[in-house]
Structure formats: C-alpha cells, structure tokens
PDB file of N, CA and C in Angstrom:
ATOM      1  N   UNK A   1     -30.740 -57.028  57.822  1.00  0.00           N
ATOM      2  CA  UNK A   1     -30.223 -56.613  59.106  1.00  0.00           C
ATOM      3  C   UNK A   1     -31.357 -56.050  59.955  1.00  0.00           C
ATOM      4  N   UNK A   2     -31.275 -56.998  61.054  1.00  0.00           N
ATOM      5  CA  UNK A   2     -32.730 -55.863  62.004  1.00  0.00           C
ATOM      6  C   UNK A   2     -32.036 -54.560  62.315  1.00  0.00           C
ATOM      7  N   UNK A   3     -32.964 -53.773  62.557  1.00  0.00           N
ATOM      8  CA  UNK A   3     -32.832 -52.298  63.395  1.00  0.00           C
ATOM      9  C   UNK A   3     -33.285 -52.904  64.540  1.00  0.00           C
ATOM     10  N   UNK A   4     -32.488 -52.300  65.138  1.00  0.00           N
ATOM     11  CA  UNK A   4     -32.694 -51.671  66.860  1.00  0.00           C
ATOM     12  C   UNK A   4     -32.741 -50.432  67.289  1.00  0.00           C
ATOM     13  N   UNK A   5     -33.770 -50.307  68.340  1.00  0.00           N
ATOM     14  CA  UNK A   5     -34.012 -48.834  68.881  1.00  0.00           C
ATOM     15  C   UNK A   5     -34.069 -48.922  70.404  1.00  0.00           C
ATOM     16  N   UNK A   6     -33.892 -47.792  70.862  1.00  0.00           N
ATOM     17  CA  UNK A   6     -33.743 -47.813  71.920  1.00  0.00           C
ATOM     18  C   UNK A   6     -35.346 -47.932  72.430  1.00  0.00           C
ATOM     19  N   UNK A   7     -35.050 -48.645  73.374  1.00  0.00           N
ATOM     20  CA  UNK A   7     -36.518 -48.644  74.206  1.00  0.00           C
ATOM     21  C   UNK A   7     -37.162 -47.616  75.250  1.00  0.00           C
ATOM     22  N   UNK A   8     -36.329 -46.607  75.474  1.00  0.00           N
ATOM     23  CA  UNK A   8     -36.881 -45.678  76.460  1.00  0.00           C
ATOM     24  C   UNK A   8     -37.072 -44.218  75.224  1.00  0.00           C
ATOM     25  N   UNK A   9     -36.293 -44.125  74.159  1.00  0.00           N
ATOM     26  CA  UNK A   9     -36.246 -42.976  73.298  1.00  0.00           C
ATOM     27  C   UNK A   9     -36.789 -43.116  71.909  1.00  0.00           C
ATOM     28  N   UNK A  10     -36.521 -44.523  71.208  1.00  0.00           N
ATOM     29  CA  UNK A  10     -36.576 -44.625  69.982  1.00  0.00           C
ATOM     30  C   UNK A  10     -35.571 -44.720  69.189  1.00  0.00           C
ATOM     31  N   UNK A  11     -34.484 -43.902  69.709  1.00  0.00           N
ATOM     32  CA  UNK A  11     -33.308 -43.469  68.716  1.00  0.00           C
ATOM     33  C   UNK A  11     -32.626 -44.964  68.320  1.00  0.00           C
ATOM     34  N   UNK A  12     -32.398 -44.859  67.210  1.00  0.00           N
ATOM     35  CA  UNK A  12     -32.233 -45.963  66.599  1.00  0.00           C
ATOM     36  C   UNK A  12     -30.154 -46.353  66.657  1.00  0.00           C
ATOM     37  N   UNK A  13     -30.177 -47.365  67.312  1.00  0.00           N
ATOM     38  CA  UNK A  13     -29.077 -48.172  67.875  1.00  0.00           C
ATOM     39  C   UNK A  13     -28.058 -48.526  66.758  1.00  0.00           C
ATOM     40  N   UNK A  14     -26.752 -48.496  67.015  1.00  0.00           N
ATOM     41  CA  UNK A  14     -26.265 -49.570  65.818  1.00  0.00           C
ATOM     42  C   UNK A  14     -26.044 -51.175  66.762  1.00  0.00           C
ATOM     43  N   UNK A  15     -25.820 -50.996  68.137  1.00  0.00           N
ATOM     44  CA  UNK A  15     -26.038 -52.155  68.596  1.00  0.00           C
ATOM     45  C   UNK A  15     -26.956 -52.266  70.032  1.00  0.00           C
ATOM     46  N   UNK A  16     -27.502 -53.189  70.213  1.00  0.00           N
ATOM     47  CA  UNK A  16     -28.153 -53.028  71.734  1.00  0.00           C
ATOM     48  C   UNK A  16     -27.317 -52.856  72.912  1.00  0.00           C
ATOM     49  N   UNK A  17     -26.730 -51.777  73.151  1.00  0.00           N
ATOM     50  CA  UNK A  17     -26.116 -51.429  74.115  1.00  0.00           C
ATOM     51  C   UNK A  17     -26.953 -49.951  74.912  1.00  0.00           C
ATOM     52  N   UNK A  18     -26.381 -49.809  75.266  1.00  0.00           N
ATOM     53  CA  UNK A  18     -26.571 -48.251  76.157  1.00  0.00           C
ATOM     54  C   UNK A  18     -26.973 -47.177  75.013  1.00  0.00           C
ATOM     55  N   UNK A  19     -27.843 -46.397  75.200  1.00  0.00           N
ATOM     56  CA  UNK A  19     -28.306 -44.972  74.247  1.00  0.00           C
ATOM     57  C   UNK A  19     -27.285 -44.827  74.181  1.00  0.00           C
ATOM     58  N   UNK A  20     -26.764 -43.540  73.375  1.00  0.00           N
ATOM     59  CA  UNK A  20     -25.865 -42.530  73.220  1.00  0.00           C
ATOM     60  C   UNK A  20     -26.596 -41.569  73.770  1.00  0.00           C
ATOM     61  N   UNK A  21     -27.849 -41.111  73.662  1.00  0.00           N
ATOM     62  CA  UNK A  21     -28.887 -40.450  74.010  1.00  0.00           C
ATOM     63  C   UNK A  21     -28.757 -39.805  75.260  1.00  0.00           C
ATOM     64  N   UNK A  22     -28.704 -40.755  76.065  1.00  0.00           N
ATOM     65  CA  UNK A  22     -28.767 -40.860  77.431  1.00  0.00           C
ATOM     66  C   UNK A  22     -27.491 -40.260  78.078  1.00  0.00           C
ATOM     67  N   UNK A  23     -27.465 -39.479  78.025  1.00  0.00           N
ATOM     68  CA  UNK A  23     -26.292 -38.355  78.867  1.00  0.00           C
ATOM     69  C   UNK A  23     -26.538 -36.897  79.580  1.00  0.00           C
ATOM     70  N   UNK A  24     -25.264 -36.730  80.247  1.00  0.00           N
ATOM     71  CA  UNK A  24     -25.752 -35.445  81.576  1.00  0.00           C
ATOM     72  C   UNK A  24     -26.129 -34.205  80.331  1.00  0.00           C
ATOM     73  N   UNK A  25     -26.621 -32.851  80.497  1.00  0.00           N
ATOM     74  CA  UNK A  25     -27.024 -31.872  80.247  1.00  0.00           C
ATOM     75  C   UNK A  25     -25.977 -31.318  79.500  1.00  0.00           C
ATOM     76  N   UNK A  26     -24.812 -31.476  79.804  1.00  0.00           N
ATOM     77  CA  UNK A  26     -23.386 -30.377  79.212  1.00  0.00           C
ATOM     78  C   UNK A  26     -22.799 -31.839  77.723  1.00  0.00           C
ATOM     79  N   UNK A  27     -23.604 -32.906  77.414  1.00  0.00           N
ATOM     80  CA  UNK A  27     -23.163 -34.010  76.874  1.00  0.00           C
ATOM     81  C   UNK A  27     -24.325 -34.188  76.149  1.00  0.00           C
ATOM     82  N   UNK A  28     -25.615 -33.454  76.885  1.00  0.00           N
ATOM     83  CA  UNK A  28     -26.475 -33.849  75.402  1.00  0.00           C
ATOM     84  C   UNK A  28     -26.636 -33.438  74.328  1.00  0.00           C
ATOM     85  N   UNK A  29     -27.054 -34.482  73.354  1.00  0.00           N
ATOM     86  CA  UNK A  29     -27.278 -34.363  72.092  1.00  0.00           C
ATOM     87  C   UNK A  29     -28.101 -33.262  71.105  1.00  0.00           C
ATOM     88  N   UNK A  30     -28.811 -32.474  71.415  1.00  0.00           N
ATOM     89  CA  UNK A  30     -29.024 -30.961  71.282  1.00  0.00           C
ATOM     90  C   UNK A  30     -28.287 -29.600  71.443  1.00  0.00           C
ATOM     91  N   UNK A  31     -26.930 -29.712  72.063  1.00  0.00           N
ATOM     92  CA  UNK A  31     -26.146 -28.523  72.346  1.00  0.00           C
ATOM     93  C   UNK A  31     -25.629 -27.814  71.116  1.00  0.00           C
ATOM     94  N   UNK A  32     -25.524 -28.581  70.247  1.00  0.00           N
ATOM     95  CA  UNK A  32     -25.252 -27.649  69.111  1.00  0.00           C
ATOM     96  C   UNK A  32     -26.222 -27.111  68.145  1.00  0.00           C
ATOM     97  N   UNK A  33     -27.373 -27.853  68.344  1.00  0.00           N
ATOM     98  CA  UNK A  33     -28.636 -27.785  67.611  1.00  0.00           C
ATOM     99  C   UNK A  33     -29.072 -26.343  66.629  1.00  0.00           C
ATOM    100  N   UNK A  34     -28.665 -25.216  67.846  1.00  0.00           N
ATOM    101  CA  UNK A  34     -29.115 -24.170  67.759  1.00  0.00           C
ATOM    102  C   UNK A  34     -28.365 -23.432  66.379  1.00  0.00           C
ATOM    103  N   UNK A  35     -27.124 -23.726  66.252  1.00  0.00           N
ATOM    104  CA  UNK A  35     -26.386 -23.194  65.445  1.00  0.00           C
ATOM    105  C   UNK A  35     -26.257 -23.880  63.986  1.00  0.00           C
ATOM    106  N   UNK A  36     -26.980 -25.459  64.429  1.00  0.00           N
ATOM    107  CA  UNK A  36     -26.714 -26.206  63.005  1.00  0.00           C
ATOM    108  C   UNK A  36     -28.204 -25.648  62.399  1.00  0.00           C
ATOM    109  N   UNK A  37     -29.115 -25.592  63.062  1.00  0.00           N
ATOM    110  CA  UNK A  37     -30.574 -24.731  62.545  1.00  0.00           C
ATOM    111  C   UNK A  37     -30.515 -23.390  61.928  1.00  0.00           C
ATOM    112  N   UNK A  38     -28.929 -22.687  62.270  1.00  0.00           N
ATOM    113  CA  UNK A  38     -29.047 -21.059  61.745  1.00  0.00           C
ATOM    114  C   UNK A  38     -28.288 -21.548  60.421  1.00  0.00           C
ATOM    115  N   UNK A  39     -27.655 -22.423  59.962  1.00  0.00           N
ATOM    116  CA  UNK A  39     -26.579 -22.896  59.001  1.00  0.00           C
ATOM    117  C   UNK A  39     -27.725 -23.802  58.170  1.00  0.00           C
ATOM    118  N   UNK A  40     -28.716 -24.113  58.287  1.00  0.00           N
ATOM    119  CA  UNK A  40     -29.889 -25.313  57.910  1.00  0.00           C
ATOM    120  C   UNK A  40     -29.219 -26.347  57.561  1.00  0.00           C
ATOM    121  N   UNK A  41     -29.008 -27.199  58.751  1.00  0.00           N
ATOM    122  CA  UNK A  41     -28.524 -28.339  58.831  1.00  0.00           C
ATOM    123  C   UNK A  41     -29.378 -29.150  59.408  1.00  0.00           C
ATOM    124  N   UNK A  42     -30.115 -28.574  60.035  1.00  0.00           N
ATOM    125  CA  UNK A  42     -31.212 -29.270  60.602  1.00  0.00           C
ATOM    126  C   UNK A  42     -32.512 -28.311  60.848  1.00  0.00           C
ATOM    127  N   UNK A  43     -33.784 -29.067  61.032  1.00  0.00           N
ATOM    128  CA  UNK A  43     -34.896 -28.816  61.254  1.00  0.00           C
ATOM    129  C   UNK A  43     -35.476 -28.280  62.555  1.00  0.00           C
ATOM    130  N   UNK A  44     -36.173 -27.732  62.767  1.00  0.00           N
ATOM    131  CA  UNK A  44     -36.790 -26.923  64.143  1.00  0.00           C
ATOM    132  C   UNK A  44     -37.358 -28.237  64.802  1.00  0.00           C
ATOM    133  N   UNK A  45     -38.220 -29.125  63.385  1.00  0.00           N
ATOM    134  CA  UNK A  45     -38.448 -30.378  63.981  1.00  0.00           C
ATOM    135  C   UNK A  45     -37.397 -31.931  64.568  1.00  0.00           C
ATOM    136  N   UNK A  46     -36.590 -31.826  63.959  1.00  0.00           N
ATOM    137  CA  UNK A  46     -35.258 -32.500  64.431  1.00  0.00           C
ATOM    138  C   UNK A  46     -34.626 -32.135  65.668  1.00  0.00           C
ATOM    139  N   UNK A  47     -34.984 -30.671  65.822  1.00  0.00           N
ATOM    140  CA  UNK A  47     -34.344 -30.311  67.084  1.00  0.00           C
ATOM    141  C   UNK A  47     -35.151 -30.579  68.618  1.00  0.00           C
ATOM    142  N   UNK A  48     -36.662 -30.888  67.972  1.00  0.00           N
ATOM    143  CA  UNK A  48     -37.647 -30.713  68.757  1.00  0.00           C
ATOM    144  C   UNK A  48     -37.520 -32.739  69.180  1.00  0.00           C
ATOM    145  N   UNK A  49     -37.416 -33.589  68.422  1.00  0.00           N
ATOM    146  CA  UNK A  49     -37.077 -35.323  68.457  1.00  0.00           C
ATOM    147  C   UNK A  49     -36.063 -35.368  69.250  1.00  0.00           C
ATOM    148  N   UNK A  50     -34.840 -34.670  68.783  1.00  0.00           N
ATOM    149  CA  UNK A  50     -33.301 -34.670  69.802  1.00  0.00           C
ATOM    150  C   UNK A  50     -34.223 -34.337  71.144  1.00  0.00           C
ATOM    151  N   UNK A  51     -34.588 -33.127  71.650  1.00  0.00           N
ATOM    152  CA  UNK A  51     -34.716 -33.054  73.212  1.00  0.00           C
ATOM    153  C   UNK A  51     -36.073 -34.009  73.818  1.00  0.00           C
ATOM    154  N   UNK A  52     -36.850 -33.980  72.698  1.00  0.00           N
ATOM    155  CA  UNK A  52     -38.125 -35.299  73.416  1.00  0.00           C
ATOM    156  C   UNK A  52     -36.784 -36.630  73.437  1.00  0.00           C
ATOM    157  N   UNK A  53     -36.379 -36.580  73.160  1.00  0.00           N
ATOM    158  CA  UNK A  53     -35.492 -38.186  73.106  1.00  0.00           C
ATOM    159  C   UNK A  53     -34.884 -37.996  74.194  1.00  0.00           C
ATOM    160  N   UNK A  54     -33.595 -37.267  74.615  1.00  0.00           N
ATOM    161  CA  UNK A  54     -33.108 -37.228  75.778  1.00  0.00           C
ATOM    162  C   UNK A  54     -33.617 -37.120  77.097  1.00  0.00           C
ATOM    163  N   UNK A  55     -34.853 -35.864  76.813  1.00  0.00           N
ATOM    164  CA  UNK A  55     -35.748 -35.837  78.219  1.00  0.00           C
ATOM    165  C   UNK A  55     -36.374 -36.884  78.036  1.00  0.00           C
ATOM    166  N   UNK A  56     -36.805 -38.107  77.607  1.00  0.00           N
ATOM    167  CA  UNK A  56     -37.420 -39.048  78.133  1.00  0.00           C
ATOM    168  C   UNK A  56     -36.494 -39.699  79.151  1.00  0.00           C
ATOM    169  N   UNK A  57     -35.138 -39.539  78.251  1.00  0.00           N
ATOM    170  CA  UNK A  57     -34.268 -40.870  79.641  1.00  0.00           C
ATOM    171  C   UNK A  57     -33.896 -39.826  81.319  1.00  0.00           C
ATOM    172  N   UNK A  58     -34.592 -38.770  80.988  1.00  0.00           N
ATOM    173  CA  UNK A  58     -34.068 -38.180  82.234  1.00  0.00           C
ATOM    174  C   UNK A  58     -35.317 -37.879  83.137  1.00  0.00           C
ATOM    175  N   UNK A  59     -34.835 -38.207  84.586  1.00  0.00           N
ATOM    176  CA  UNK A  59     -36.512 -38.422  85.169  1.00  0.00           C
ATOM    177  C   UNK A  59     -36.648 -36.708  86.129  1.00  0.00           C
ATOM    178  N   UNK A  60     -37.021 -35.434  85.388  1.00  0.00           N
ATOM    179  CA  UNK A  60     -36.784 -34.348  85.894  1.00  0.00           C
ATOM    180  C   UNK A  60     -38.230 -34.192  85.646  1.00  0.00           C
ATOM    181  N   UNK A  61     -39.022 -33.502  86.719  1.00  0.00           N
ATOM    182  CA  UNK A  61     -40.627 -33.883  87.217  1.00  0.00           C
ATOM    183  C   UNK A  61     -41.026 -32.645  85.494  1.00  0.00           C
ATOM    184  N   UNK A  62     -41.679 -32.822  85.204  1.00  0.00           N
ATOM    185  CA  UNK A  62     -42.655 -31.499  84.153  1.00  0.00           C
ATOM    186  C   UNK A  62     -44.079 -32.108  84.416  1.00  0.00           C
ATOM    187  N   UNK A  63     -45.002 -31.221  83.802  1.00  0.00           N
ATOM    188  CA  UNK A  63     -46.234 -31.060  83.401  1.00  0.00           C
ATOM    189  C   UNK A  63     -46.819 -32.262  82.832  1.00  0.00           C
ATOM    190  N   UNK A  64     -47.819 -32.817  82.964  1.00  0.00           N
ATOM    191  CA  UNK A  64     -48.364 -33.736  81.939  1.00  0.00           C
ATOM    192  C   UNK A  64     -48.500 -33.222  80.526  1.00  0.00           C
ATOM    193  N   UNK A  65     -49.250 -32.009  79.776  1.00  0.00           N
ATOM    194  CA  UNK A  65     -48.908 -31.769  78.821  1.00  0.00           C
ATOM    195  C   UNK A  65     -47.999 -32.228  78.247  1.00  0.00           C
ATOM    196  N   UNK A  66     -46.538 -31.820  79.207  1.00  0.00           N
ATOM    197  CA  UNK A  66     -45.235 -31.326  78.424  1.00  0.00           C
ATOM    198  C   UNK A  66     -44.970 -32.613  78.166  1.00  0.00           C
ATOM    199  N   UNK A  67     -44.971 -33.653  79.082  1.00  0.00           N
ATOM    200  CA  UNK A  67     -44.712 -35.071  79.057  1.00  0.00           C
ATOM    201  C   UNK A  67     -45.691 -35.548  77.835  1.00  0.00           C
ATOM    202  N   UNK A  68     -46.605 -35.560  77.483  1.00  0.00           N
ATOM    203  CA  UNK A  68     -47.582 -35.616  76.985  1.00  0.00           C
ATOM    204  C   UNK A  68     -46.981 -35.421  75.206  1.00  0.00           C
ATOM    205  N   UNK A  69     -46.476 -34.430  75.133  1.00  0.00           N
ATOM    206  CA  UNK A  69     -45.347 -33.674  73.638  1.00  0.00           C
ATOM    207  C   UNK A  69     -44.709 -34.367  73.543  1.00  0.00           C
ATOM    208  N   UNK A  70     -43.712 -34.662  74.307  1.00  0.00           N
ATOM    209  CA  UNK A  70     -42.477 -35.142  73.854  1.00  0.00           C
ATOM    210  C   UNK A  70     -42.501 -36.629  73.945  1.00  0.00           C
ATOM    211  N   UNK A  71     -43.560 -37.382  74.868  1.00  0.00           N
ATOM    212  CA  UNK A  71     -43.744 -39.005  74.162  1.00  0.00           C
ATOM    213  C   UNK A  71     -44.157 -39.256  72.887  1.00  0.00           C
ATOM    214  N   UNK A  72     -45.238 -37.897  72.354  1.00  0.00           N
ATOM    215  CA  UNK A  72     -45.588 -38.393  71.259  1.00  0.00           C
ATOM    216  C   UNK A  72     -44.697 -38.007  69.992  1.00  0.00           C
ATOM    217  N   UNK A  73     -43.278 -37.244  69.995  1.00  0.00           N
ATOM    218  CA  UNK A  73     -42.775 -36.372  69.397  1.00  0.00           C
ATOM    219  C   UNK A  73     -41.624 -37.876  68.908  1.00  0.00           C
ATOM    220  N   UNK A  74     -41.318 -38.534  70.535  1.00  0.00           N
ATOM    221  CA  UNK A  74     -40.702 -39.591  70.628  1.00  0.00           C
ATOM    222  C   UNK A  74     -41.638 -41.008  69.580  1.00  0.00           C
ATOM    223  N   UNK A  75     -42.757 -40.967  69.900  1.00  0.00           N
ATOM    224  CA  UNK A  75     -42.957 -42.108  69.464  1.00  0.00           C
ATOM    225  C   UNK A  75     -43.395 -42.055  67.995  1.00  0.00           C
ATOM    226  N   UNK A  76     -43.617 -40.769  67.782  1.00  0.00           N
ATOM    227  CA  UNK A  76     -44.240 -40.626  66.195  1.00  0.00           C
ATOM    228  C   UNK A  76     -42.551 -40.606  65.098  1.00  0.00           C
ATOM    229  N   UNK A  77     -41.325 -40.440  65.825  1.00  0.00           N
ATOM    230  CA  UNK A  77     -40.237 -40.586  65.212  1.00  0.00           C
ATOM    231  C   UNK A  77     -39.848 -41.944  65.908  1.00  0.00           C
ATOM    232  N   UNK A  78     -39.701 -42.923  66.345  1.00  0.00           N
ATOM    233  CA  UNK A  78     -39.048 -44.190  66.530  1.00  0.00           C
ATOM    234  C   UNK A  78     -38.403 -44.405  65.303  1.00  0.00           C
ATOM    235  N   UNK A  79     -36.980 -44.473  65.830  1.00  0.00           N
ATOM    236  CA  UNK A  79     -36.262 -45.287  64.473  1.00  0.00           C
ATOM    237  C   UNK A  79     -35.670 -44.632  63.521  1.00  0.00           C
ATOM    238  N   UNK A  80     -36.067 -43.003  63.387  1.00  0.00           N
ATOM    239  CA  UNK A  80     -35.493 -41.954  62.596  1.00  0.00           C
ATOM    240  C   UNK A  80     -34.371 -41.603  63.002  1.00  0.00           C
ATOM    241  N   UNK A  81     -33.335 -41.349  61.631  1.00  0.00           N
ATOM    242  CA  UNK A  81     -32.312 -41.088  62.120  1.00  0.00           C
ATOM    243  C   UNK A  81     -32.391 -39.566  62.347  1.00  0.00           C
ATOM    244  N   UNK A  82     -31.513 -38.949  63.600  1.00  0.00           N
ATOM    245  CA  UNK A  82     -31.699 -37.444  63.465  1.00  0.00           C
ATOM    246  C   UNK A  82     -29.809 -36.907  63.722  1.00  0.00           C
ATOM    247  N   UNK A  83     -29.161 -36.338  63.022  1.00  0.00           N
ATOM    248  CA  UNK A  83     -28.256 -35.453  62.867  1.00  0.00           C
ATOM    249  C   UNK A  83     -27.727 -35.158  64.213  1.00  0.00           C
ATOM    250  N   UNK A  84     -26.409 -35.371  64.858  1.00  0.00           N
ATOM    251  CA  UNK A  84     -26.250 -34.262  65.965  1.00  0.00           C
ATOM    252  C   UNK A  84     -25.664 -33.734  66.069  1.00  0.00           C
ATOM    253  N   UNK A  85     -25.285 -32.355  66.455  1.00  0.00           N
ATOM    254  CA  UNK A  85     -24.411 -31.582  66.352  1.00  0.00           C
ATOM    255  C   UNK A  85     -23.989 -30.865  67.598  1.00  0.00           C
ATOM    256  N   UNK A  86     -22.887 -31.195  68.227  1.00  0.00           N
ATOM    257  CA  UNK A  86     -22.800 -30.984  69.342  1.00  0.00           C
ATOM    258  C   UNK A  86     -21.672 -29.508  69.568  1.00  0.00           C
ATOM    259  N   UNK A  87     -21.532 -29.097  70.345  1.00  0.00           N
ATOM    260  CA  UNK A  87     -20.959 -27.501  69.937  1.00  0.00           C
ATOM    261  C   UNK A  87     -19.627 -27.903  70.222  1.00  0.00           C
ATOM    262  N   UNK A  88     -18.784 -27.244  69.576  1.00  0.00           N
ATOM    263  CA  UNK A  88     -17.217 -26.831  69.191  1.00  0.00           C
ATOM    264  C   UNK A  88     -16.487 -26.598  69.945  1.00  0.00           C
ATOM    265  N   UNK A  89     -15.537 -26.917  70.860  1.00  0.00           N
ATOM    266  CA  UNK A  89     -15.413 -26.384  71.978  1.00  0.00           C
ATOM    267  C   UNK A  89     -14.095 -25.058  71.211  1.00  0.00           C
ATOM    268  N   UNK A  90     -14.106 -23.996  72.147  1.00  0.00           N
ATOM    269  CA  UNK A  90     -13.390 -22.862  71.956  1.00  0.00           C
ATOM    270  C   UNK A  90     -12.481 -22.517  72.019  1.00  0.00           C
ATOM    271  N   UNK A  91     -11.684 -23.567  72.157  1.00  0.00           N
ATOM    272  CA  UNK A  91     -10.417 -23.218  72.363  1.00  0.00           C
ATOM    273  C   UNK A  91      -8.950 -22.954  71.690  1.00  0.00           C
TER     274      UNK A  91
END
C-alpha cells in the first residue's frame, strides 16, 4: 500500500484528499496537546510536529527563524504518525 502525505505538512493521509491538519485555530490539532503531555500521552516533541504542521498550512506572517523551525520540524517528521488530542468540551 503506498503512503500518502500531505504536501504542504507531511502529515501522513489515509487518502489524498484535504489535510485534516488544515483547520481554523479553535479546530486545530494541538488544543488538547497540553493536557495529553501532563497525562504522558504525548511528547513535548509531538507537540512541537502538531503546531509546525498546522502553521505551515496557515499563511500568518512570523520571523524567518521561526519559519525556519517549524519547516524543518515539518520536514524532518514527514510521514510520522503523531497522536491528537483535541480538548473535551465541558459540558
């Protein structure tokens, strides 16, 4: 079976369609991050792939540095799967 990845993030596809990735701020894939990291469910570094992945598909101006991190954060994980955990709602 080939893999597919997304071409703007890496994150690895089950079909060539649209990221999942790719969503508004209150929908991305890091919102729960914080709490699955206090439970060790995930990695500081997993959490750090989730937001280089999403901020790539989002065109909000930063730093070259910063841009600079998170392509390579993106491209040194292509294809890894990463965990998401999105928060609970409260009600």
């Amino acid at each position: 079976m080939k893999h597919i990845n997304c071409k703007v993030c890496g994150a690895p596809l089950e079909i060539e369609q649209h990221c999942p990735i790719n969503t508004d701020e209150l929908n991305a894939p890091w919102t729960g991050d914080y709490e699955a990291i206090a439970y060790t469910k995930m990695t500081h570094l997993e959490h750090q792939v989730s937001v280089a992945r999403w901020s790539s598909h989002q065109n909000e101006p930063m730093t070259e540095k910063k841009r600079a991190k998170l392509e390579s954060l993106v491209y040194e994980n292509v294809g890894r799967v990463i965990s998401t955990f999105p928060l609970v709602n409260e009600n």
